[in-house]
C-alpha atoms as a PDB file:
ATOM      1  CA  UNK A   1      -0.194  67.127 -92.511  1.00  0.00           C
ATOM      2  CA  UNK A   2      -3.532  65.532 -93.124  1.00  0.00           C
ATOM      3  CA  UNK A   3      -2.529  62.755 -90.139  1.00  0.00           C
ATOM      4  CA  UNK A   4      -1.007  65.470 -87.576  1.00  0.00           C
ATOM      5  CA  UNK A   5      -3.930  67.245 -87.527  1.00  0.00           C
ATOM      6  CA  UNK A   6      -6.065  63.768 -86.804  1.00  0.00           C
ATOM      7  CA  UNK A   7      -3.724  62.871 -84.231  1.00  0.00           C
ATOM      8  CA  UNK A   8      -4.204  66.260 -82.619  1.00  0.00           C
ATOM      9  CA  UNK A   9      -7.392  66.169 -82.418  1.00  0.00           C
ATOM     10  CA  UNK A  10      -7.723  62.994 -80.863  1.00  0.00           C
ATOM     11  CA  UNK A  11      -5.325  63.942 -77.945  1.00  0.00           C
ATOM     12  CA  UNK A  12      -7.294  66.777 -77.046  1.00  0.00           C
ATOM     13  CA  UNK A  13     -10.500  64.669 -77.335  1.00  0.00           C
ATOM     14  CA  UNK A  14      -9.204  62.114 -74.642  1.00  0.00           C
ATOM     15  CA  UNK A  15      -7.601  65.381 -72.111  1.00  0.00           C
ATOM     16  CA  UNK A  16     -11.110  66.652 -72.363  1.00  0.00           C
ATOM     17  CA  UNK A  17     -12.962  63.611 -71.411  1.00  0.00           C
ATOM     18  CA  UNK A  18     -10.084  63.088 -68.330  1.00  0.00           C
ATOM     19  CA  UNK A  19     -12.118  64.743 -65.921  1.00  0.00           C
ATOM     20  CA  UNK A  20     -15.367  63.675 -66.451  1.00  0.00           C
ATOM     21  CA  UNK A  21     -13.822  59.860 -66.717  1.00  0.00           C
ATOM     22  CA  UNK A  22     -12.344  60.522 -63.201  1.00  0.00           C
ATOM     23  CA  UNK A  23     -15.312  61.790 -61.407  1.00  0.00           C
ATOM     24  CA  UNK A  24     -17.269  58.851 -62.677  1.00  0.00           C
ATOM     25  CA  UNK A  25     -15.079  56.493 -61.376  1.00  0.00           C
ATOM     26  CA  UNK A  26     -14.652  57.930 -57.418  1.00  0.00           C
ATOM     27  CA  UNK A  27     -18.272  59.373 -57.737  1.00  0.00           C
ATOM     28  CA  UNK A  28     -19.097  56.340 -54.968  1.00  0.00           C
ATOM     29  CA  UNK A  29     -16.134  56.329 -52.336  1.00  0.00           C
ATOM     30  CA  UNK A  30     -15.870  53.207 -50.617  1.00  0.00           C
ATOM     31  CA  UNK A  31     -16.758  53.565 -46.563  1.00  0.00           C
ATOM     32  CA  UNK A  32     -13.627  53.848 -44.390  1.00  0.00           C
ATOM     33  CA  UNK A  33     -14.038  50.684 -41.663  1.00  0.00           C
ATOM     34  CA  UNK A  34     -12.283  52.069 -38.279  1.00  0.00           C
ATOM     35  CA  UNK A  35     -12.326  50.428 -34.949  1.00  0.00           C
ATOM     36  CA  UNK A  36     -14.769  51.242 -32.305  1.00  0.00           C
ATOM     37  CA  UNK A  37     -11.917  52.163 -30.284  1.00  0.00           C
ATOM     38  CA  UNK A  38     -11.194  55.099 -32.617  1.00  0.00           C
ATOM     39  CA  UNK A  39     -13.394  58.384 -32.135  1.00  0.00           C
ATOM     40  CA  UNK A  40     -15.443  59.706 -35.439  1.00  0.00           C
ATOM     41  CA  UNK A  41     -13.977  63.878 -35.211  1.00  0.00           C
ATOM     42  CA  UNK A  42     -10.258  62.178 -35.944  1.00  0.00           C
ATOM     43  CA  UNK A  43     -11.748  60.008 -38.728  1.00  0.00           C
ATOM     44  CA  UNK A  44     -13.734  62.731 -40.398  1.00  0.00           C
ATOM     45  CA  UNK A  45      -9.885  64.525 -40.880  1.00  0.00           C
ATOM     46  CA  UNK A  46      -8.651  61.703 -43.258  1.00  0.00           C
ATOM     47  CA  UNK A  47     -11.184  62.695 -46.013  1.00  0.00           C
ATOM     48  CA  UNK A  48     -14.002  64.771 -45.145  1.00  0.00           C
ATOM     49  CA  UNK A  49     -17.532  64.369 -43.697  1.00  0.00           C
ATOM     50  CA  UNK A  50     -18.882  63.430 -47.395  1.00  0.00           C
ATOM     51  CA  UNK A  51     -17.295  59.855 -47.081  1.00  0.00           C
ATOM     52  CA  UNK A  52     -18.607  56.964 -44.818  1.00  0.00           C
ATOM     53  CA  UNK A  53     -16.890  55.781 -41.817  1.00  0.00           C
ATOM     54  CA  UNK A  54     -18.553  52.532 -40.662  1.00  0.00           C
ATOM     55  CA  UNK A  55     -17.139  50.861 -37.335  1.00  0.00           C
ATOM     56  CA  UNK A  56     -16.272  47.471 -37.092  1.00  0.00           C
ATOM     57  CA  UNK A  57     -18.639  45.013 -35.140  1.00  0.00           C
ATOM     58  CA  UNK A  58     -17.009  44.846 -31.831  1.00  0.00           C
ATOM     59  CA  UNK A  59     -17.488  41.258 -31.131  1.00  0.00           C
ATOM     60  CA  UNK A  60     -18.140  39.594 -27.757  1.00  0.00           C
ATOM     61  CA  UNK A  61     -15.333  38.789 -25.820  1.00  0.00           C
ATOM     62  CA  UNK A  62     -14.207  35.288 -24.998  1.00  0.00           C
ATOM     63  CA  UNK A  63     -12.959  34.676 -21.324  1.00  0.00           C
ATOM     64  CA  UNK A  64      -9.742  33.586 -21.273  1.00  0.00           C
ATOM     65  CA  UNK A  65      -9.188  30.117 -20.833  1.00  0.00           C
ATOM     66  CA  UNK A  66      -6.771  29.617 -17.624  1.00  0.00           C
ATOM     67  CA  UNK A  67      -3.634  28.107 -18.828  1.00  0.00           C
ATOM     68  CA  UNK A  68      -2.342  25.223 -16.500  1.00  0.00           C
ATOM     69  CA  UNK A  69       1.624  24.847 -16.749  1.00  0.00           C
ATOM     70  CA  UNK A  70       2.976  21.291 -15.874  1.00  0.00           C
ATOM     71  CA  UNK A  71       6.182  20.690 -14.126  1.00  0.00           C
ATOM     72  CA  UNK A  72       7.816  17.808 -15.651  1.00  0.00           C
ATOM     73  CA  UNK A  73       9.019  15.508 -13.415  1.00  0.00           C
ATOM     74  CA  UNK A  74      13.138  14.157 -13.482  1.00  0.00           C
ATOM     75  CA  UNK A  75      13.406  11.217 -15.152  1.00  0.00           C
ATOM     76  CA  UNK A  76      14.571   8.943 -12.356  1.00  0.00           C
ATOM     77  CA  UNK A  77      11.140   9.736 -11.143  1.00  0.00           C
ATOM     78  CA  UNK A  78       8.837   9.243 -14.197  1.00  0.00           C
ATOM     79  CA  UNK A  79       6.942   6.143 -13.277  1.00  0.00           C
ATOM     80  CA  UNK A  80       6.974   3.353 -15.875  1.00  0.00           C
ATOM     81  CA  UNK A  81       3.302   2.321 -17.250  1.00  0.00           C
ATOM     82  CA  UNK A  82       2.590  -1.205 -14.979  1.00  0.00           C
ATOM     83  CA  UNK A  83       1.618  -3.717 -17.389  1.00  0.00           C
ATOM     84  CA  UNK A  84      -1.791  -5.005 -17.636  1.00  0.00           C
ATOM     85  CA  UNK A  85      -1.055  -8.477 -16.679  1.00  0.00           C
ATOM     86  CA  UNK A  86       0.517  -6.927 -12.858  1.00  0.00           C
ATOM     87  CA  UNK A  87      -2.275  -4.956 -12.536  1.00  0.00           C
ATOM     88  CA  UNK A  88      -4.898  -8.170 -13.036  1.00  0.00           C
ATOM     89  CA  UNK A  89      -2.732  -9.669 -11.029  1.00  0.00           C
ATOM     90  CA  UNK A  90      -2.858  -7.014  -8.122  1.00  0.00           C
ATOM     91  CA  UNK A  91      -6.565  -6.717  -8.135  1.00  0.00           C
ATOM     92  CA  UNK A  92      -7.958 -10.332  -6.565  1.00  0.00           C
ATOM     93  CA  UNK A  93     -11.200 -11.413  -7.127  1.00  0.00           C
ATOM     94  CA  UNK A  94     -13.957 -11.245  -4.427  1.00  0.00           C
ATOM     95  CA  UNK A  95     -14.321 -15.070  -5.079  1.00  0.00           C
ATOM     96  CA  UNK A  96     -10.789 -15.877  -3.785  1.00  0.00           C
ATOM     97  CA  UNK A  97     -10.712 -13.058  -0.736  1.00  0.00           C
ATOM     98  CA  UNK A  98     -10.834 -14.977   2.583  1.00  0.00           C
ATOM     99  CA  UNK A  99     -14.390 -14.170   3.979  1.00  0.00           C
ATOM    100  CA  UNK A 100     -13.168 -13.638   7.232  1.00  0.00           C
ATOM    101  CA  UNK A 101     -10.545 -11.303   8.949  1.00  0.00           C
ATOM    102  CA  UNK A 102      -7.235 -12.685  10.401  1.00  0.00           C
ATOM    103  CA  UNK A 103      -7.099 -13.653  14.091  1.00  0.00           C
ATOM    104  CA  UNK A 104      -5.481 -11.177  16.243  1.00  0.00           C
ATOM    105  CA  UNK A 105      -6.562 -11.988  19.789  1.00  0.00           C
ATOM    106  CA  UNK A 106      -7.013 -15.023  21.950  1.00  0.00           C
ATOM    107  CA  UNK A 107      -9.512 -16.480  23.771  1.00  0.00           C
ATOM    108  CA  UNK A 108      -9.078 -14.652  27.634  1.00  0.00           C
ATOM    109  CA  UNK A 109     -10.043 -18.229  29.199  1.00  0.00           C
ATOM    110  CA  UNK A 110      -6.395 -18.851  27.434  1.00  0.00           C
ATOM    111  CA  UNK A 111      -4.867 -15.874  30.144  1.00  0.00           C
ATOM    112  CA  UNK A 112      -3.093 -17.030  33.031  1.00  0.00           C
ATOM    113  CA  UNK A 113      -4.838 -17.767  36.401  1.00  0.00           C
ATOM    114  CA  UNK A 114      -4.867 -19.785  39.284  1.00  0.00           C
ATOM    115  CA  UNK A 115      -7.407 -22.588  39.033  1.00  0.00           C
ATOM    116  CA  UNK A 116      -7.926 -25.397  41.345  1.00  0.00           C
ATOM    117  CA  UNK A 117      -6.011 -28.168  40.337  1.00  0.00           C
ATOM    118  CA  UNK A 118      -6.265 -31.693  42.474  1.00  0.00           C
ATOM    119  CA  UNK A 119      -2.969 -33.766  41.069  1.00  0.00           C
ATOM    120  CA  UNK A 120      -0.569 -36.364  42.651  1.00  0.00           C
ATOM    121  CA  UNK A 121       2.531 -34.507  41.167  1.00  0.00           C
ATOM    122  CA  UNK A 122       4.814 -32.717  43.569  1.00  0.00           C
ATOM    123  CA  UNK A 123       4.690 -28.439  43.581  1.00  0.00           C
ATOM    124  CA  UNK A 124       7.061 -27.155  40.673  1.00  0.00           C
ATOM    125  CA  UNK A 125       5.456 -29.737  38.462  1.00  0.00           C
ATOM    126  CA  UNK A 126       4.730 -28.913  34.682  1.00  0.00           C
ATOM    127  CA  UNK A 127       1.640 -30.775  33.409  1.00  0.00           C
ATOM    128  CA  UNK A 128       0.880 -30.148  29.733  1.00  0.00           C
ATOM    129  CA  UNK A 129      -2.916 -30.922  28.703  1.00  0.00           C
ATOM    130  CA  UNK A 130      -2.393 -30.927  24.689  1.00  0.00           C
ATOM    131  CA  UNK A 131      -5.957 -31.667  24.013  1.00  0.00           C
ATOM    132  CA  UNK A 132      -7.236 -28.863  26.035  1.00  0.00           C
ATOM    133  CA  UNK A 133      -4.623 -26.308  25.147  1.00  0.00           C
ATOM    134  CA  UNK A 134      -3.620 -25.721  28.741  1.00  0.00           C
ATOM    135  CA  UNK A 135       0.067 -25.613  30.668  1.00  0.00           C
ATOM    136  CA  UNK A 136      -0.134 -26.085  34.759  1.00  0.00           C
ATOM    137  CA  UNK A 137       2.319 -25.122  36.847  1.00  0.00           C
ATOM    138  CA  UNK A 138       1.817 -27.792  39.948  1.00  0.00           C
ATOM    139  CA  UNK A 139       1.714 -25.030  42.510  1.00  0.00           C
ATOM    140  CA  UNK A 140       0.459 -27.559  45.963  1.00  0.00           C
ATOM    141  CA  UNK A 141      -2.686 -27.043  47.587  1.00  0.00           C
ATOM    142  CA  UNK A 142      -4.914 -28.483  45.433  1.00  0.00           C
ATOM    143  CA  UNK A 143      -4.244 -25.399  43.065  1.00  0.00           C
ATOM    144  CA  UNK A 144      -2.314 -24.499  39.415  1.00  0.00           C
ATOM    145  CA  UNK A 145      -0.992 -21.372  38.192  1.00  0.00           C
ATOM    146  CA  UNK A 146      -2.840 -22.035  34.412  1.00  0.00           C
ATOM    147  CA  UNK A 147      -1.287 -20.796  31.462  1.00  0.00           C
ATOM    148  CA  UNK A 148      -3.038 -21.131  27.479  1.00  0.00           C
ATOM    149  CA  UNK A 149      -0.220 -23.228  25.058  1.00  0.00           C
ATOM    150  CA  UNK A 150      -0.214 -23.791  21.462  1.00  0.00           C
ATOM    151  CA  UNK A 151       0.346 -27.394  20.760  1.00  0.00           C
ATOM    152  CA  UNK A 152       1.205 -29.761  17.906  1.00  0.00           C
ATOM    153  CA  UNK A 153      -0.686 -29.805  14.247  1.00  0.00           C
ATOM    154  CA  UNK A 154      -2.733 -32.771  13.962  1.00  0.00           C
ATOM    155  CA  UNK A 155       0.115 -35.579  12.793  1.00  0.00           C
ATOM    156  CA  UNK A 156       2.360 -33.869  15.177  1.00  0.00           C
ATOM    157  CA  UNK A 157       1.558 -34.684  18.244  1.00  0.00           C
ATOM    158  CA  UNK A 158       3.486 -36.354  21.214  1.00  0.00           C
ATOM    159  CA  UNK A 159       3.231 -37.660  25.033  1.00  0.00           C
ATOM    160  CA  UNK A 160       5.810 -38.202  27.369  1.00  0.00           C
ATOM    161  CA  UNK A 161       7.634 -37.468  30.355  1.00  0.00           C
ATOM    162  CA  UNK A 162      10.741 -35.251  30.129  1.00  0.00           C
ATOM    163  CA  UNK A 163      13.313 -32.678  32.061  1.00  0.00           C
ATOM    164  CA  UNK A 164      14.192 -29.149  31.105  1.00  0.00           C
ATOM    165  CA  UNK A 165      17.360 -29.615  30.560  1.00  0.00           C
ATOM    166  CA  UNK A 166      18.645 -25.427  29.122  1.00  0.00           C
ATOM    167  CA  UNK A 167      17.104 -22.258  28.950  1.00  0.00           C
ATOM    168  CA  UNK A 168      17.980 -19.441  27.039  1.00  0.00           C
ATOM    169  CA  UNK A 169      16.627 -15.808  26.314  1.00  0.00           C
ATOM    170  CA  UNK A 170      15.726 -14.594  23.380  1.00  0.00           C
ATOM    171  CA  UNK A 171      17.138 -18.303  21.785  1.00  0.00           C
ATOM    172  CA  UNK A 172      18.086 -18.310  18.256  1.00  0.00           C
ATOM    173  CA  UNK A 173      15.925 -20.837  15.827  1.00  0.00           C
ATOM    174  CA  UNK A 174      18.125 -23.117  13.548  1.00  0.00           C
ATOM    175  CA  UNK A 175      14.693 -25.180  11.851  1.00  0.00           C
ATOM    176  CA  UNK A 176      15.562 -28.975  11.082  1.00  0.00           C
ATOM    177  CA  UNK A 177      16.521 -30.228   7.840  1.00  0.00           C
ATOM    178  CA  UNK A 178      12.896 -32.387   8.056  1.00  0.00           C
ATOM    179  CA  UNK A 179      11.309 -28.998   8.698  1.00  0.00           C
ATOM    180  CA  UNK A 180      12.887 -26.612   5.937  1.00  0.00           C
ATOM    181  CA  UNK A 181      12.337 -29.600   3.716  1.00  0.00           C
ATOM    182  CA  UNK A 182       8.645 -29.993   4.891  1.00  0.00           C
ATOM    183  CA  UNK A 183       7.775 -26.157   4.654  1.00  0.00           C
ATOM    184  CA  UNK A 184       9.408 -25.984   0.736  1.00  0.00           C
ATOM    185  CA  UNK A 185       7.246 -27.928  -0.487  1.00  0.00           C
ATOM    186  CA  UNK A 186       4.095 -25.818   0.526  1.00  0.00           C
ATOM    187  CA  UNK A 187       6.404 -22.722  -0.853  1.00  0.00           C
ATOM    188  CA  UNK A 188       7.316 -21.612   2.726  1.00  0.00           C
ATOM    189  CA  UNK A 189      11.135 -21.084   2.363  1.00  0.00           C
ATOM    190  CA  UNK A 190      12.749 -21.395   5.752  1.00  0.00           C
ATOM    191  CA  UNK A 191      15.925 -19.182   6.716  1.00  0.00           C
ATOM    192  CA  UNK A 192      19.050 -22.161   7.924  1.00  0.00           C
ATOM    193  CA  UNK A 193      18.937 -19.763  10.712  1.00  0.00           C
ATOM    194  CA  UNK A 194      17.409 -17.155  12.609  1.00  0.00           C
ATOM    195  CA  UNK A 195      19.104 -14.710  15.672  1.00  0.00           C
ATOM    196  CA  UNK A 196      17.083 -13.997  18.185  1.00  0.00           C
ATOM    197  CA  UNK A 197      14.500 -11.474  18.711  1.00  0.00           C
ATOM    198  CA  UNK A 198      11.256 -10.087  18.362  1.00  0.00           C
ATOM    199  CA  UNK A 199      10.831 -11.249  15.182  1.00  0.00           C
ATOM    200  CA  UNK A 200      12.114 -15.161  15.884  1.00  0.00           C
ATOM    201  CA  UNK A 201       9.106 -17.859  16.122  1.00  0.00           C
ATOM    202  CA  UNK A 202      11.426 -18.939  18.980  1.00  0.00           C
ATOM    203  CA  UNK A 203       9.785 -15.647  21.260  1.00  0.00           C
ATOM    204  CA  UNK A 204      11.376 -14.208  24.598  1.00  0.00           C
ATOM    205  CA  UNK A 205      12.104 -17.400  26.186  1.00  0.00           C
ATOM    206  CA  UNK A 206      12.732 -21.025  25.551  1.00  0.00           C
ATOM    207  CA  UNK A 207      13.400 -23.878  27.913  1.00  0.00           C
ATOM    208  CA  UNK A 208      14.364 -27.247  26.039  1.00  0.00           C
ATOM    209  CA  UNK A 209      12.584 -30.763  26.694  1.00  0.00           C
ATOM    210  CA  UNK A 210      15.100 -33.622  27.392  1.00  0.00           C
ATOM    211  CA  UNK A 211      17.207 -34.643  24.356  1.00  0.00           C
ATOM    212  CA  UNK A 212      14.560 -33.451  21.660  1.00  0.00           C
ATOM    213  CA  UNK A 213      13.511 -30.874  19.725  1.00  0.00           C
ATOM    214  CA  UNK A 214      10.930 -29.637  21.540  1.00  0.00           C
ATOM    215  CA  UNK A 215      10.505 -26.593  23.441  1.00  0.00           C
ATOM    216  CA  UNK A 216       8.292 -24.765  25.592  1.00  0.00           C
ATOM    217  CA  UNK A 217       9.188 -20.951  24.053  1.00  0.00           C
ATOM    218  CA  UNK A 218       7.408 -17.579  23.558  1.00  0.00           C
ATOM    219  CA  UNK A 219       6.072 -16.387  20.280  1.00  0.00           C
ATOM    220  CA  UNK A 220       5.697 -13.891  17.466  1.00  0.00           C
ATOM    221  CA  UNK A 221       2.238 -14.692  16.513  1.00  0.00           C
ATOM    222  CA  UNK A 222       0.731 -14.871  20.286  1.00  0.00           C
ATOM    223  CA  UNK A 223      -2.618 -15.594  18.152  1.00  0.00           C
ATOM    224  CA  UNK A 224      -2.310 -18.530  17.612  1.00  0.00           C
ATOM    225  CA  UNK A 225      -2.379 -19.934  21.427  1.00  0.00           C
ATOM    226  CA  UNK A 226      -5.259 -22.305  21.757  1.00  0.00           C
ATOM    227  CA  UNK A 227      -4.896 -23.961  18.453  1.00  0.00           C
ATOM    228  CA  UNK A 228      -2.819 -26.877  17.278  1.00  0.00           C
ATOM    229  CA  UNK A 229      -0.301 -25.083  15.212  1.00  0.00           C
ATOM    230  CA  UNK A 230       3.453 -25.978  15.685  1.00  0.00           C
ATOM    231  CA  UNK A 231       5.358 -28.888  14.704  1.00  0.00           C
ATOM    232  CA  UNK A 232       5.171 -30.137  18.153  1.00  0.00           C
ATOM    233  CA  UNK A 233       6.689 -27.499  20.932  1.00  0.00           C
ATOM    234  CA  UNK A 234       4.730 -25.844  23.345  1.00  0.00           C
ATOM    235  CA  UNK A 235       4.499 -22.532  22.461  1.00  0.00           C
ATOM    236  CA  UNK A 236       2.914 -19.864  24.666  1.00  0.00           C
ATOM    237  CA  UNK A 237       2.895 -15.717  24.588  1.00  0.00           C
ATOM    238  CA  UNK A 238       5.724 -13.912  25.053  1.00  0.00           C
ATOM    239  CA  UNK A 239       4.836 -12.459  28.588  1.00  0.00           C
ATOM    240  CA  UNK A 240       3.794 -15.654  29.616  1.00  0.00           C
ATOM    241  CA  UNK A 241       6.522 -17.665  28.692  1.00  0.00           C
ATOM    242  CA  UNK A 242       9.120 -15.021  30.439  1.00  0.00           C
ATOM    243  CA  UNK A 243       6.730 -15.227  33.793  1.00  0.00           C
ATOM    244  CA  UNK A 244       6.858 -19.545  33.940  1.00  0.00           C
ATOM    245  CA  UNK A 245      10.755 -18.880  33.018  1.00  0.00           C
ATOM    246  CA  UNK A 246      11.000 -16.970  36.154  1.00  0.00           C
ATOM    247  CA  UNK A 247       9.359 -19.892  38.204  1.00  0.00           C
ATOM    248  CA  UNK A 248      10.947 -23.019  37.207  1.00  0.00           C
ATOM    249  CA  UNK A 249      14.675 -24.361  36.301  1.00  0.00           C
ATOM    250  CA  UNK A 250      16.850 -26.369  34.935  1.00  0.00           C
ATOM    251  CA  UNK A 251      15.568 -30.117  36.009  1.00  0.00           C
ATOM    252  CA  UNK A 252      11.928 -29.461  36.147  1.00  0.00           C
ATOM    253  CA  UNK A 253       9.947 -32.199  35.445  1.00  0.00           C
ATOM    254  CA  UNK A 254       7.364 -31.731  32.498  1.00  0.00           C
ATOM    255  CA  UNK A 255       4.599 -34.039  31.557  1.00  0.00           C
ATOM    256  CA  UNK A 256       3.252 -34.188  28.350  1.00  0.00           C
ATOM    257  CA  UNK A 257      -0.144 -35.636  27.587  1.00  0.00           C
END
């Protein structure tokens, strides 16, 4: 009885002290933290005006960064990396660049004109100065119709009397065994042969020299006339060669020296 009456006691001990144990521990209510965005008359509803509302620090906003999209490209036109030993390759060095630029025009004392010209040899006459670079057409009168030629490389050179014995437009070019040979060796790979056209060394015209080789024919590179560049045929410009084509034929006697 003793022990019920203990036990009693102490329960109503600890329903008394309840209260007091409770306001103690929410006697200091911890501040509500709201957004700015949020107005203080709705917060003050959630518990009264007695407890804090503190807002948030509304920090500074950050401009947005711009978002760049990529297309990706099909793969059968993704580019492979170039490896490093093209790309040394492609770049030259200043050292090796030719200092100057590539010929592109003639001399005009090269053009055709009518020169005076005193020579035994009958009108219709083709006299070839090699060391000069010139072509005469014998014309009578003392005068020349004068034309500029490209002429042998130095250990190609010739003299001698011959007839034009064919002509041909736009000719193909079939280059000699000796010639093909000659050019591999320097890396210049020679095609067996060549139709005719802009694009054959042969040019516009050709009119063929006896039993030989050579030629007097037009051109694809009409920058070289005046220099000693062929492997022995005359070679002259394209508009020249059609315009001495026009004046002579088949049996004209050409003179080489």
């Amino acid at each position: 009885m003793l022990k019920k009456s203990i036990f009693l006691a102490a329960c109503a001990g600890m329903i008394a002290a309840t209260p007091s144990l409770a306001d103690d521990r929410y006697q200091t209510r911890p501040p509500v933290i709201v957004s700015p965005d949020l107005s203080a008359p709705w917060v003050m509803q959630l518990g009264g005006a007695t407890r804090p509302v503190v807002y948030a620090p509304n920090p500074a906003r950050q401009p947005r960064q711009q978002v760049r999209t990529y297309q990706q490209r099909p793969v059968a036109q993704r580019r492979t990396p170039m490896p490093q030993a093209t790309q040394q390759q492609m770049v030259q060095p200043a050292a090796m660049r030719p200092n100057q630029p590539m010929k592109t025009q003639i001399d005009p004392v090269f053009l055709p004109q009518m020169v005076a010209y005193d020579t035994p040899h009958k009108p219709g006459t083709i006299v070839i100065d090699t060391n000069n670079r010139f072509l005469y057409l014998v014309t009578g009168n003392g005068q020349a119709k004068r034309y500029g030629v490209g002429v042998g490389k130095p250990g190609f050179e010739w003299a001698g009397t011959h007839k034009i014995t064919a002509k041909k437009e736009w000719p193909d070019w079939t280059p000699p065994k000796e010639m093909i040979s000659r050019e591999a060796a320097k890396g210049h790979y020679l095609p067996a042969r060549m139709d005719g056209g802009p694009e054959n060394p042969l040019g516009a015209r050709a009119m063929y020299l006896g039993s030989t080789l050579y030629r007097i024919h037009g051109t694809n590179a009409p920058w070289t006339i005046g220099n000693g560049v062929s492997s022995g045929c005359i070679r002259m410009r394209n508009e020249d060669v059609v315009d001495l084509y026009e004046r002579v034929g088949v049996g004209t006697k050409v003179i080489v020296m």
